[in-house]
C-alpha atoms as a PDB file:
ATOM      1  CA  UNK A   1       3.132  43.535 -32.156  1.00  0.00           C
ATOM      2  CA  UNK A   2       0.703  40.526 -30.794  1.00  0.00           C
ATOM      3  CA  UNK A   3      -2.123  39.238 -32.957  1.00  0.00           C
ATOM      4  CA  UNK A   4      -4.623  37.921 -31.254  1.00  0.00           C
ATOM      5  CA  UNK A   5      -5.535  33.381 -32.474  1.00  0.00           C
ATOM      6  CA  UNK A   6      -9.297  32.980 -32.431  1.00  0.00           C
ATOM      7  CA  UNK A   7     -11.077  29.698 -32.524  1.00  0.00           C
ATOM      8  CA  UNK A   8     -13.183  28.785 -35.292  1.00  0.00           C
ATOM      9  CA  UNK A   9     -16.368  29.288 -33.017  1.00  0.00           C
ATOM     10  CA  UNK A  10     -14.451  32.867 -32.889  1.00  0.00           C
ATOM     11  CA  UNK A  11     -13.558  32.377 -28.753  1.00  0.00           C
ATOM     12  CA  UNK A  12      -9.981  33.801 -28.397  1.00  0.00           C
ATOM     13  CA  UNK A  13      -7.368  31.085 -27.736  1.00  0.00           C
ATOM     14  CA  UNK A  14      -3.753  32.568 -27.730  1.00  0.00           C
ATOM     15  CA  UNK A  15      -1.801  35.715 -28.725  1.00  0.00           C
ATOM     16  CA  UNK A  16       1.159  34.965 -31.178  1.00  0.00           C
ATOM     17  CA  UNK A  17       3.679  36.925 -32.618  1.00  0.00           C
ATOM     18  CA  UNK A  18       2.617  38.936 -36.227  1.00  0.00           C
ATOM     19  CA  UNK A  19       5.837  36.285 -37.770  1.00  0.00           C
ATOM     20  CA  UNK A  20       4.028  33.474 -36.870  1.00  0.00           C
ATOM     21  CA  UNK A  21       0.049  35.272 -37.518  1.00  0.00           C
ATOM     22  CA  UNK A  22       1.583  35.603 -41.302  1.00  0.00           C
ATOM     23  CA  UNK A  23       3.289  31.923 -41.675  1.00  0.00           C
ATOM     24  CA  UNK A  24      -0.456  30.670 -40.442  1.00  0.00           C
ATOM     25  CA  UNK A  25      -1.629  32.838 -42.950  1.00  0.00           C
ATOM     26  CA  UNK A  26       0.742  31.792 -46.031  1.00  0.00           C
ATOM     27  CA  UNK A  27       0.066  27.366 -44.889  1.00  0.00           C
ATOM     28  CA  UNK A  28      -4.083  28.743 -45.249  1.00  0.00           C
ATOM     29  CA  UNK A  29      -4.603  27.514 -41.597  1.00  0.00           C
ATOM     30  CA  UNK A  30      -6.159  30.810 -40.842  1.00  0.00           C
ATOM     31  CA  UNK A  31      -8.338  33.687 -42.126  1.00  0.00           C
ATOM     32  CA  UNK A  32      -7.502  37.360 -41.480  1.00  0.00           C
ATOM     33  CA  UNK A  33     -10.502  38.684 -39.288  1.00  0.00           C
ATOM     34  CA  UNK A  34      -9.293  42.253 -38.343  1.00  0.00           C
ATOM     35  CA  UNK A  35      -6.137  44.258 -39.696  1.00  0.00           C
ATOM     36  CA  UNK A  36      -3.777  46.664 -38.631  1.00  0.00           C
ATOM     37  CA  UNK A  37      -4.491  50.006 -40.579  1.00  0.00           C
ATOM     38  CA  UNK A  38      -0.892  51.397 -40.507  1.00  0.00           C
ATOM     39  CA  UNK A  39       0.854  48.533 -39.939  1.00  0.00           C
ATOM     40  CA  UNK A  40       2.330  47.045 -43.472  1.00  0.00           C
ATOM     41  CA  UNK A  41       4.512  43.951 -43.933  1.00  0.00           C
ATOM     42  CA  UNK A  42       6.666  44.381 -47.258  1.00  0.00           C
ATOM     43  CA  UNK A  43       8.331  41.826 -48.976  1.00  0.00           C
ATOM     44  CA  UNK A  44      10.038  42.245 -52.651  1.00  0.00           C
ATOM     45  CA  UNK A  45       7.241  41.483 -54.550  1.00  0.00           C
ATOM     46  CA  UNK A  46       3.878  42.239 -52.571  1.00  0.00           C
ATOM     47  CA  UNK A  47       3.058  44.135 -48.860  1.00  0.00           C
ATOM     48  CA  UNK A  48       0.455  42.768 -46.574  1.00  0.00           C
ATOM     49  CA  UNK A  49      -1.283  44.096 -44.119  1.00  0.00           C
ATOM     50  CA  UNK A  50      -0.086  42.789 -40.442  1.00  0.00           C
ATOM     51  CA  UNK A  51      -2.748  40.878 -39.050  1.00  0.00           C
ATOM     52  CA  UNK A  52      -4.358  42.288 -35.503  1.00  0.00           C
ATOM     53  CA  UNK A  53      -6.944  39.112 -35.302  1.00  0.00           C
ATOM     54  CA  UNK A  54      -6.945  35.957 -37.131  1.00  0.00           C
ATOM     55  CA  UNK A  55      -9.018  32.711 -36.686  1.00  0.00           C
ATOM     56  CA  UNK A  56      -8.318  29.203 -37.193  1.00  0.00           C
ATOM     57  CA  UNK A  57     -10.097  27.798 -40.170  1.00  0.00           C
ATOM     58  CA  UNK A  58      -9.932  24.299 -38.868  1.00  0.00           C
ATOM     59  CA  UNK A  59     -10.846  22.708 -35.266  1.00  0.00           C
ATOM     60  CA  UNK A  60      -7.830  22.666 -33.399  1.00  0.00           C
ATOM     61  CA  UNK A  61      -7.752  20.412 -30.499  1.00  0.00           C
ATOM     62  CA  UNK A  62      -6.435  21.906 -26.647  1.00  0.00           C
ATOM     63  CA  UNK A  63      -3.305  19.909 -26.502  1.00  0.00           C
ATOM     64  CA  UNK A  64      -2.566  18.449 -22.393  1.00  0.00           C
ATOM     65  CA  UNK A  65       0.791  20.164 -21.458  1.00  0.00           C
ATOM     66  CA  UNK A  66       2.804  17.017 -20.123  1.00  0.00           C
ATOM     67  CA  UNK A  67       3.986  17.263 -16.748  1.00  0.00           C
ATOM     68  CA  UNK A  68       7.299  18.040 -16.051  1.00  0.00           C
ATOM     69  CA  UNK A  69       9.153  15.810 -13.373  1.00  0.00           C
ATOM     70  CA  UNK A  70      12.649  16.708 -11.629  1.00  0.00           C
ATOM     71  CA  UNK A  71      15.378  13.941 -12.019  1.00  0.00           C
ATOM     72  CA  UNK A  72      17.183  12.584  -9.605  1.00  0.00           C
ATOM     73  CA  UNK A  73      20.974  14.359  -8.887  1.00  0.00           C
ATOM     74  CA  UNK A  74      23.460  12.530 -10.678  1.00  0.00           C
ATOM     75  CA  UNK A  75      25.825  10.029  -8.815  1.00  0.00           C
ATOM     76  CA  UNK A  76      22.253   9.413  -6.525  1.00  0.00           C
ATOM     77  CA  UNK A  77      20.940   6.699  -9.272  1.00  0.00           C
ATOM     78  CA  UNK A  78      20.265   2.931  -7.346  1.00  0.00           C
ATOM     79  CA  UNK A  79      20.831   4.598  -3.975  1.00  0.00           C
ATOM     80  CA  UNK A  80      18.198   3.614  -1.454  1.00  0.00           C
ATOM     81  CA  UNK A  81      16.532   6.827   0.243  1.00  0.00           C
ATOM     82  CA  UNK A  82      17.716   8.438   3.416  1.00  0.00           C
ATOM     83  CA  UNK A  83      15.433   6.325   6.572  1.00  0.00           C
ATOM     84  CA  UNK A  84      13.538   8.903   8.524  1.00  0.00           C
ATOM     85  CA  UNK A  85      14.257   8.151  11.940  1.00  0.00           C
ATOM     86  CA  UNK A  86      12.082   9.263  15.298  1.00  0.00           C
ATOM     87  CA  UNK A  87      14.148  12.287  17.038  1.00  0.00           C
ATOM     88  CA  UNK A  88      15.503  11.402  20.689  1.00  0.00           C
ATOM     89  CA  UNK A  89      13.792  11.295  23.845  1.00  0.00           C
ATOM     90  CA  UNK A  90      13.867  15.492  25.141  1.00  0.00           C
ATOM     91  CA  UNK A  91      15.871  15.860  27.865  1.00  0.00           C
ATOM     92  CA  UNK A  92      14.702  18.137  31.296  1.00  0.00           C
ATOM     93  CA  UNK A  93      15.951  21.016  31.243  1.00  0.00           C
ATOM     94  CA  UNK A  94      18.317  21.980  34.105  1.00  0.00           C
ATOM     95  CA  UNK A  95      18.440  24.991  35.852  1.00  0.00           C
ATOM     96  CA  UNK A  96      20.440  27.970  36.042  1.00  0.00           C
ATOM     97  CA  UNK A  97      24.058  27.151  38.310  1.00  0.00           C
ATOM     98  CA  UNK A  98      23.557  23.567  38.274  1.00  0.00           C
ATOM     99  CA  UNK A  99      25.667  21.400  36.613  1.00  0.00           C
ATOM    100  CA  UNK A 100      24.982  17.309  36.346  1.00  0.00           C
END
């Protein structure tokens, strides 16, 4: 089961897992908007609900994903690059039972 993350201005941002909809509930980063009707989460003491939409109670800022480089092969580090070189001059093509 997904619960859907709105934004405080209620715009959807992300789709978690119910786990993670329930920890955001328990640190009060987020409000329960809409609920699951048959969908209970028990624990010892007390059963909740399992959230189907919550919303963040606080601004959260769009974090930049960095990007992700590809490192060089190992045993390749302080090697100078391969020189491209021009190909050779084409040579004519001879013909069919001729030999040079």
């Amino acid at each position: 089961m997904e619960t859907l993350v709105l934004s405080t201005g209620y715009e959807p941002l992300a789709r978690v897992s119910w786990q993670r909809a329930i920890n955001l509930l328990f640190l009060g980063k987020v409000e329960v908007v809409e609920e699951y009707e048959d969908r209970l989460v028990r624990s010892v003491t007390f059963a909740v609900k399992m959230p189907s939409v919550i919303r963040f109670l606080r601004a959260v800022r769009n974090r930049k994903r960095a990007i992700k480089f590809s490192t060089a092969p190992s045993g390749s580090a302080g090697r100078t690059p391969p020189t491209i070189t021009s190909s050779p001059e084409p040579r004519e093509a001879t013909p069919p039972g001729k030999t040079s």
